[in-house]
Protein backbone atom coordinates (compact mmCIF):
# COMPACT_ATOMS: atom_id res chain seq x y z
CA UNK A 1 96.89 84.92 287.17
CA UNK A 2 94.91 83.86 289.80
CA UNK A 3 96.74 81.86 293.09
CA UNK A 4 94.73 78.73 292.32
CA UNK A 5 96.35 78.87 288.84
CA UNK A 6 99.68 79.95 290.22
CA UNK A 7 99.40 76.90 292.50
CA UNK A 8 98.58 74.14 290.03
CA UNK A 9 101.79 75.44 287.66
CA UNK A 10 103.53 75.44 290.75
CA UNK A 11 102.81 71.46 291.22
CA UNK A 12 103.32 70.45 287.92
CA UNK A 13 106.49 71.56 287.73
CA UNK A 14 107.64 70.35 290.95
CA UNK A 15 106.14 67.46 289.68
CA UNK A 16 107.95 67.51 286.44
CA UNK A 17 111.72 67.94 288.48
CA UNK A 18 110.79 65.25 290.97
CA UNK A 19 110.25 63.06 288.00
CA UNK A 20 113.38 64.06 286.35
CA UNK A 21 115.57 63.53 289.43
CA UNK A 22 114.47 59.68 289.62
CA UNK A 23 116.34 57.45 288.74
CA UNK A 24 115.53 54.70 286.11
CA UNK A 25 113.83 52.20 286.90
CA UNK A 26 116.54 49.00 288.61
CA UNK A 27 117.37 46.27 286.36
CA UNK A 28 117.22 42.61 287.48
CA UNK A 29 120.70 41.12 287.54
CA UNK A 30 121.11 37.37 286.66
CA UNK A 31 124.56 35.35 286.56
CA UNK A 32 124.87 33.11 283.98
CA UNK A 33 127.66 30.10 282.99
CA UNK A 34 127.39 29.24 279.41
CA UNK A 35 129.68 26.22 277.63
CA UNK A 36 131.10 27.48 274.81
CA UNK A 37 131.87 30.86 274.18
CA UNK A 38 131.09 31.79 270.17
CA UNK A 39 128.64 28.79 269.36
CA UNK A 40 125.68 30.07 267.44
CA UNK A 41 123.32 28.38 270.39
CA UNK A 42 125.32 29.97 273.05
CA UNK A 43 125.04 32.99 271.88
CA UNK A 44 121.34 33.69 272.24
CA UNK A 45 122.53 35.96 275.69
CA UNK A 46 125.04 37.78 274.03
CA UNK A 47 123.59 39.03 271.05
CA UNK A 48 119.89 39.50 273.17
CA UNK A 49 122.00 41.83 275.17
CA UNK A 50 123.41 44.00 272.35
CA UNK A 51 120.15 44.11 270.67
CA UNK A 52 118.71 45.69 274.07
CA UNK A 53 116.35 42.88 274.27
CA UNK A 54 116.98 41.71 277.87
CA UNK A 55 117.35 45.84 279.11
CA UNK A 56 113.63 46.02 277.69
CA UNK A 57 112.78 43.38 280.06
CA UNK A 58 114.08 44.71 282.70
CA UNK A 59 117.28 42.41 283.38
CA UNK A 60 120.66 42.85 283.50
CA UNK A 61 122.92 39.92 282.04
CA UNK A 62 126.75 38.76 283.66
CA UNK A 63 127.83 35.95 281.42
CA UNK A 64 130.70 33.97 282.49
CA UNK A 65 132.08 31.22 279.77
CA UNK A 66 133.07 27.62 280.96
CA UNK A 67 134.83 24.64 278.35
CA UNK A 68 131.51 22.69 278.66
CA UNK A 69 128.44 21.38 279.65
CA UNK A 70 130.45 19.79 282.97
CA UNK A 71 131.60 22.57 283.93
CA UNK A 72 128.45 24.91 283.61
CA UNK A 73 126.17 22.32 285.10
CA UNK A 74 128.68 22.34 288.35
CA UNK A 75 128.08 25.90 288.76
CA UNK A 76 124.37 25.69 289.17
CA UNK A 77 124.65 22.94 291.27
CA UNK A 78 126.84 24.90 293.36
CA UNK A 79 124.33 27.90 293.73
CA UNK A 80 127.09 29.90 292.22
CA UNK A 81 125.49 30.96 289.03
CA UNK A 82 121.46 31.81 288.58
CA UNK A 83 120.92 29.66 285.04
CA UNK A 84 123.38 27.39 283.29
CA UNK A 85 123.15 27.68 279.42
CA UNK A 86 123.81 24.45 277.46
CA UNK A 87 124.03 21.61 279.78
CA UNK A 88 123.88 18.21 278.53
CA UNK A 89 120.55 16.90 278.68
CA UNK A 90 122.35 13.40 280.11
CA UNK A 91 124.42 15.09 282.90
CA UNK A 92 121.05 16.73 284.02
CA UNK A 93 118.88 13.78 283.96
CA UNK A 94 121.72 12.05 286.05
CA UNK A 95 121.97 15.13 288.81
CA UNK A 96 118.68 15.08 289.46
CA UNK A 97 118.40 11.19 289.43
CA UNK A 98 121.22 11.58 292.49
CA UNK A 99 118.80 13.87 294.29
CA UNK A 100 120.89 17.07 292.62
CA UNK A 101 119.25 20.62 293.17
CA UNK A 102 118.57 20.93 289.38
CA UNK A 103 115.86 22.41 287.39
CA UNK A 104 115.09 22.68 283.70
CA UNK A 105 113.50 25.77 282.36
CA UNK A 106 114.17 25.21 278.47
CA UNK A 107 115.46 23.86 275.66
CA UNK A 108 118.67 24.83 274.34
CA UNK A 109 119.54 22.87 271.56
CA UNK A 110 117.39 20.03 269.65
CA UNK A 111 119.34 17.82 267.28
CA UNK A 112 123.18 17.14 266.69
CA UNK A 113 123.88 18.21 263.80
CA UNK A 114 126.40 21.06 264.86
CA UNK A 115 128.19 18.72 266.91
CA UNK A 116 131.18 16.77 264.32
CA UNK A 117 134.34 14.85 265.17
CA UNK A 118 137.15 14.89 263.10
CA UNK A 119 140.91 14.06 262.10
CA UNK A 120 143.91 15.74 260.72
CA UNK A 121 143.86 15.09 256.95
CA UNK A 122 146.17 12.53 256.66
CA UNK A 123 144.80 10.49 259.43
CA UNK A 124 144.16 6.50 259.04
CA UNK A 125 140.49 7.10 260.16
CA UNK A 126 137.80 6.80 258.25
CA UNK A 127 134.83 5.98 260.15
CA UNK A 128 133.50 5.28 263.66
CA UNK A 129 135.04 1.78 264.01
CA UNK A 130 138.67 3.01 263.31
CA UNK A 131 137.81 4.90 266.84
CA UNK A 132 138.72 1.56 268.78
CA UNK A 133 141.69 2.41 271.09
CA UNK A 134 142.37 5.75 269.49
CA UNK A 135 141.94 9.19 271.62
CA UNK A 136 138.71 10.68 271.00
CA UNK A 137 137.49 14.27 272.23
CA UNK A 138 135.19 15.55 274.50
CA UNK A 139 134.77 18.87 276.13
CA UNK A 140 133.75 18.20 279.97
CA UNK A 141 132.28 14.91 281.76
CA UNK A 142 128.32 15.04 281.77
CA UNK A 143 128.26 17.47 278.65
CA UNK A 144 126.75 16.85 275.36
CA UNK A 145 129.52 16.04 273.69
CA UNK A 146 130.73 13.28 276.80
CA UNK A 147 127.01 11.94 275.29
CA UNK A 148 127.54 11.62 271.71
CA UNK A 149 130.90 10.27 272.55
CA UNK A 150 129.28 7.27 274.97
CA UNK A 151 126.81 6.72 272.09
CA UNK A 152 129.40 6.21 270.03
CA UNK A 153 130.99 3.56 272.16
CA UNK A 154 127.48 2.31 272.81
CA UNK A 155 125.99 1.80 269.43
CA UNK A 156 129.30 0.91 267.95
CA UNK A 157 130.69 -2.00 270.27
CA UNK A 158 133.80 -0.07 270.29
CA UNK A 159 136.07 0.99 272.90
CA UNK A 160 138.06 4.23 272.10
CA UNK A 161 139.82 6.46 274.66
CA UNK A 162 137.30 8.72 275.54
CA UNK A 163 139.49 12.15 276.67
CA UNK A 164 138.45 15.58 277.99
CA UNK A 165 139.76 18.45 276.03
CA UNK A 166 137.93 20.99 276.48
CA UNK A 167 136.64 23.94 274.34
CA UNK A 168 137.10 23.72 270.31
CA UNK A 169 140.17 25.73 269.97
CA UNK A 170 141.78 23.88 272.76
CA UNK A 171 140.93 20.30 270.97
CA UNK A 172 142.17 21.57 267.39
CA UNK A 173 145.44 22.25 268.60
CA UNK A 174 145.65 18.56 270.53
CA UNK A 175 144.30 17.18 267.40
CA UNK A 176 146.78 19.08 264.84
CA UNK A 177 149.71 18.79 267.31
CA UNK A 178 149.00 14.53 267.65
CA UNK A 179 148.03 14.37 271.14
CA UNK A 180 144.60 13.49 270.27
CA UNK A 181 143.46 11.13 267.54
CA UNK A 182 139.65 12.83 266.95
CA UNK A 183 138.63 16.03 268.32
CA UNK A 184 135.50 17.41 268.62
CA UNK A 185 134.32 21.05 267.09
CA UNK A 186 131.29 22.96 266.43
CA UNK A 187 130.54 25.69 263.91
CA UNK A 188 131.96 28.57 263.22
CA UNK A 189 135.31 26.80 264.69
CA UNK A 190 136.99 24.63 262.43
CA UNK A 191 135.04 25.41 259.07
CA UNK A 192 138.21 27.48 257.98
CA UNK A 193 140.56 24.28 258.41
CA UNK A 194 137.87 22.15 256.72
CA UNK A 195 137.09 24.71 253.56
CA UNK A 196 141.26 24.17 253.67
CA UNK A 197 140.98 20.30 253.84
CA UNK A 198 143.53 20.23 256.87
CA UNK A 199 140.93 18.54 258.57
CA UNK A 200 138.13 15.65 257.66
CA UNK A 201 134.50 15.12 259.30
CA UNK A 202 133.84 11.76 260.52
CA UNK A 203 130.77 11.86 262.25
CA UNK A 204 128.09 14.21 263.92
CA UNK A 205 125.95 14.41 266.61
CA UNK A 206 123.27 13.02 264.34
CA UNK A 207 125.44 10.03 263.76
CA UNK A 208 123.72 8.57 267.04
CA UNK A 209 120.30 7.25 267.68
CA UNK A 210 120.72 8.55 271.25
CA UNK A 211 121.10 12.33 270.11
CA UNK A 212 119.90 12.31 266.46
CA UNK A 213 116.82 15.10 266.49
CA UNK A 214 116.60 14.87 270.08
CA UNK A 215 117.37 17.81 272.59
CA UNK A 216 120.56 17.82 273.69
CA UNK A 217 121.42 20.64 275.37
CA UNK A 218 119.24 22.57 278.18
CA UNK A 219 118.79 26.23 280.06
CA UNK A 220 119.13 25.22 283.90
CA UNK A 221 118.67 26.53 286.96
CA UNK A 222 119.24 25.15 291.07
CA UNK A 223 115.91 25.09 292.76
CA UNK A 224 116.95 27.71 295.30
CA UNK A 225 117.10 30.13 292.62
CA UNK A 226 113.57 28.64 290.93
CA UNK A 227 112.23 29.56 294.12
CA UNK A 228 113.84 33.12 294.91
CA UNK A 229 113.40 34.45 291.32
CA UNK A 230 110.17 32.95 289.55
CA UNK A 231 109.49 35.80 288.24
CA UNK A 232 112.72 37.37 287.22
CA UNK A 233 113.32 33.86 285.80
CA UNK A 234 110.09 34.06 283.24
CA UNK A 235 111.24 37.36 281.95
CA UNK A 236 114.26 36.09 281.08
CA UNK A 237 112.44 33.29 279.07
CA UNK A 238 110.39 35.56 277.50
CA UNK A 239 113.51 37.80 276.52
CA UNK A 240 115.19 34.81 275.03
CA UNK A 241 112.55 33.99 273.29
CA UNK A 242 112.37 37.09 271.66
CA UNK A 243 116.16 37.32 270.84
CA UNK A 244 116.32 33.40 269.11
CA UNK A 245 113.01 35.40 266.91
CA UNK A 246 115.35 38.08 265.98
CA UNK A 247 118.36 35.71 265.21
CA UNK A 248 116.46 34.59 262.01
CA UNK A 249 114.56 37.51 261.33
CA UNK A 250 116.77 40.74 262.42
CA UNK A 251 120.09 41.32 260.00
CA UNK A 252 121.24 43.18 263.19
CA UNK A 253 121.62 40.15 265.10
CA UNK A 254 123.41 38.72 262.55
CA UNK A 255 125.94 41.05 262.91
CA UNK A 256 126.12 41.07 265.87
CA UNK A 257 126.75 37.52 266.66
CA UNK A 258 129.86 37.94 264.00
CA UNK A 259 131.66 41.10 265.91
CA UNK A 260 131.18 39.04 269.18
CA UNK A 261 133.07 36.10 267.69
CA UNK A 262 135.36 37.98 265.93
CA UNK A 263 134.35 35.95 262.20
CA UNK A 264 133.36 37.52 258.96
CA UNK A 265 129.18 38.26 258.76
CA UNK A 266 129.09 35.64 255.94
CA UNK A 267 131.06 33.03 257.90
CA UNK A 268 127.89 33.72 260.85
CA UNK A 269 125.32 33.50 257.86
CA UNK A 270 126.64 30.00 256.95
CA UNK A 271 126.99 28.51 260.74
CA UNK A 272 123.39 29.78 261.20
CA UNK A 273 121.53 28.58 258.16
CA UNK A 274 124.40 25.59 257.88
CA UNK A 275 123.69 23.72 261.37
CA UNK A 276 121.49 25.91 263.44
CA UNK A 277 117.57 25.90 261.74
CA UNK A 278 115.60 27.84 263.82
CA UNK A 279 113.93 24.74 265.65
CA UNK A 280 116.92 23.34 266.54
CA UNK A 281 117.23 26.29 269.47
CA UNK A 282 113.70 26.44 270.05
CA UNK A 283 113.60 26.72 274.13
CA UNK A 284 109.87 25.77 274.58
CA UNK A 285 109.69 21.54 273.35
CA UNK A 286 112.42 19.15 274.58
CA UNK A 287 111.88 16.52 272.57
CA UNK A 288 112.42 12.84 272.70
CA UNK A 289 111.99 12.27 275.99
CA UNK A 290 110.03 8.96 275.38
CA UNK A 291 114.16 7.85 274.02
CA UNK A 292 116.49 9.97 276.04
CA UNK A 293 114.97 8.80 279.21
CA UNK A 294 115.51 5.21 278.38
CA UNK A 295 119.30 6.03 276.61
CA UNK A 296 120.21 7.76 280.05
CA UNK A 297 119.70 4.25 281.38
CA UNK A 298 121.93 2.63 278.81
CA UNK A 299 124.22 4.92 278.81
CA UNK A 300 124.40 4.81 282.95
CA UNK A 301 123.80 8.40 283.37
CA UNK A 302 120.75 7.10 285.76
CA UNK A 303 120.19 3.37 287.40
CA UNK A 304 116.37 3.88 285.85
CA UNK A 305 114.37 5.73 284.19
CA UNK A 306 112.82 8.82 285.42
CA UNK A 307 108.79 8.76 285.64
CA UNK A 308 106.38 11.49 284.42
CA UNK A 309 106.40 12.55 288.44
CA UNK A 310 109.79 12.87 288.16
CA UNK A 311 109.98 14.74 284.81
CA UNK A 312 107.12 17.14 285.77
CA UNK A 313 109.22 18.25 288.85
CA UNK A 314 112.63 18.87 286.63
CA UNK A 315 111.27 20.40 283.90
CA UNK A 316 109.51 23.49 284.53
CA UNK A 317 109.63 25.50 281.29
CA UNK A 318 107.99 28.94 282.03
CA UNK A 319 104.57 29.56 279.43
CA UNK A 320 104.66 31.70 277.18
């Protein structure tokens, strides 16, 4: 073998070990507060994560859970948490109106149909105007549910007693215990008490002009973050894209979704197809601005409405 020869084998496999030794490649990390641990919509993280999606984009997912839209919204604004997953569209427009350091980078959820209020079985209340004076639920002030329930009151002429509860199992047991009058739920919770009939739907999220196949909910982020992670912040877009594909298309996901809530797979298969059609998480359209910007006025989430200047600068969805 000549030394030429001897030398080149020699390279490669120093080459070859070097390679071996380094380590793989660093993944992005990115905080997140989501409202609502076990929703279908809230999920998208979660189930991306098991799937591997987000890995293959390079990022690296903490997910802390909060009882609402409120809540997660205050922990962007505090710079304490990189993107905020299902904020109420009406909290948001009203931050930013107050000069808030808040920026929209999707969609979340279009359309209120997984939203309901109910009432024990036995409960005198049949519809929306048997509301007046009673208790009625809502998770966290400035989420989406504080909206439907100021629609209500709105579009109604009725004047309830509007009460933060918190998360779905929290509000079922006020509800069933008689501290509150109408809670609040969302699929999967509370489909076992209703298949039962310990509990009646009296309304939805689609019950209101202000919400009814309008986006609702929203992925947020501060605008010190917007600015420090552009980048980081796209390929997470573009890995939750690909993980609300795969929650309609992949049976993995699907089973996924059910071991993280802890519900049988056909219980997940109903809440999906149910209340959740595949537009209704869509994260690249928020729709119905030309009547949520108006409602956030009516409902005094802002003193006016927000012009296209204003909308350009707080929503900056990433392209596909």
């Amino acid at each position: 073998m000549t030394k030429i020869r001897q030398l080149g084998l020699a390279l490669a496999a120093f080459g070859l070990a070097a390679g071996m030794a380094l380590p793989a490649a660093a993944q992005d990390k990115l905080k997140l507060a989501i409202g609502q641990r076990g929703n279908w919509d809230t999920s998208v993280s979660e189930v991306g994560t098991r799937l591997g999606i987000f890995k293959k984009h390079g990022l690296e997912l903490e997910m802390l859970y909060t009882q609402g839209g409120g809540e997660t919204q205050q922990a962007v604004l505090s710079n304490s948490v990189d993107i905020g997953v299902a904020v109420g569209i009406m909290g948001a427009l009203g931050a930013y109106s107050k000069g808030a350091p808040i920026r929209i980078i999707g969609a979340e959820t279009t359309g209120g149909q997984d939203l309901f209020w109910y009432v024990k079985a036995d409960s005198p209340i049949k519809t929306l105007k048997d509301f007046e004076g009673k208790t009625v639920a809502y998770s966290t002030n400035g989420s989406s549910t504080h909206g439907v329930v100021n629609a209500y009151i709105k579009e109604n002429n009725i004047k309830p007693r509007p009460t933060a509860t918190g998360g779905p199992a929290a509000t079922l047991t006020q509800v069933m215990s008689g501290q509150i009058d109408v809670g609040w739920s969302a699929p999967p919770f509370g489909l076992q008490q209703l298949d039962k009939g310990e509990i009646r739907v009296i309304a939805t999220g689609n019950d209101t002009q202000a919400f009814k196949s309008q986006t609702v909910r929203l992925l947020v982020t501060n605008t010190a973050t917007m600015q420090a992670k552009k980048p980081v912040l796209e390929r997470f877009m573009k890995a939750y894209r690909e993980t609300v594909d795969a929650m309609y298309s992949d049976p993995a996901a699907l089973k996924h979704y059910a071991d993280f809530v802890g519900i049988p797979e056909a219980i997940a298969k109903r809440t999906r197809d149910e209340f959740f059609p595949k537009t209704a998480i869509d994260p690249d359209k928020i729709v119905g601005l030309e009547t949520i910007v108006p409602d956030a006025v009516t409902l005094k989430y802002t003193a006016q409405p927000l012009t296209k200047e204003q909308l350009s600068e707080l929503i900056q969805i990433p392209p596909r």
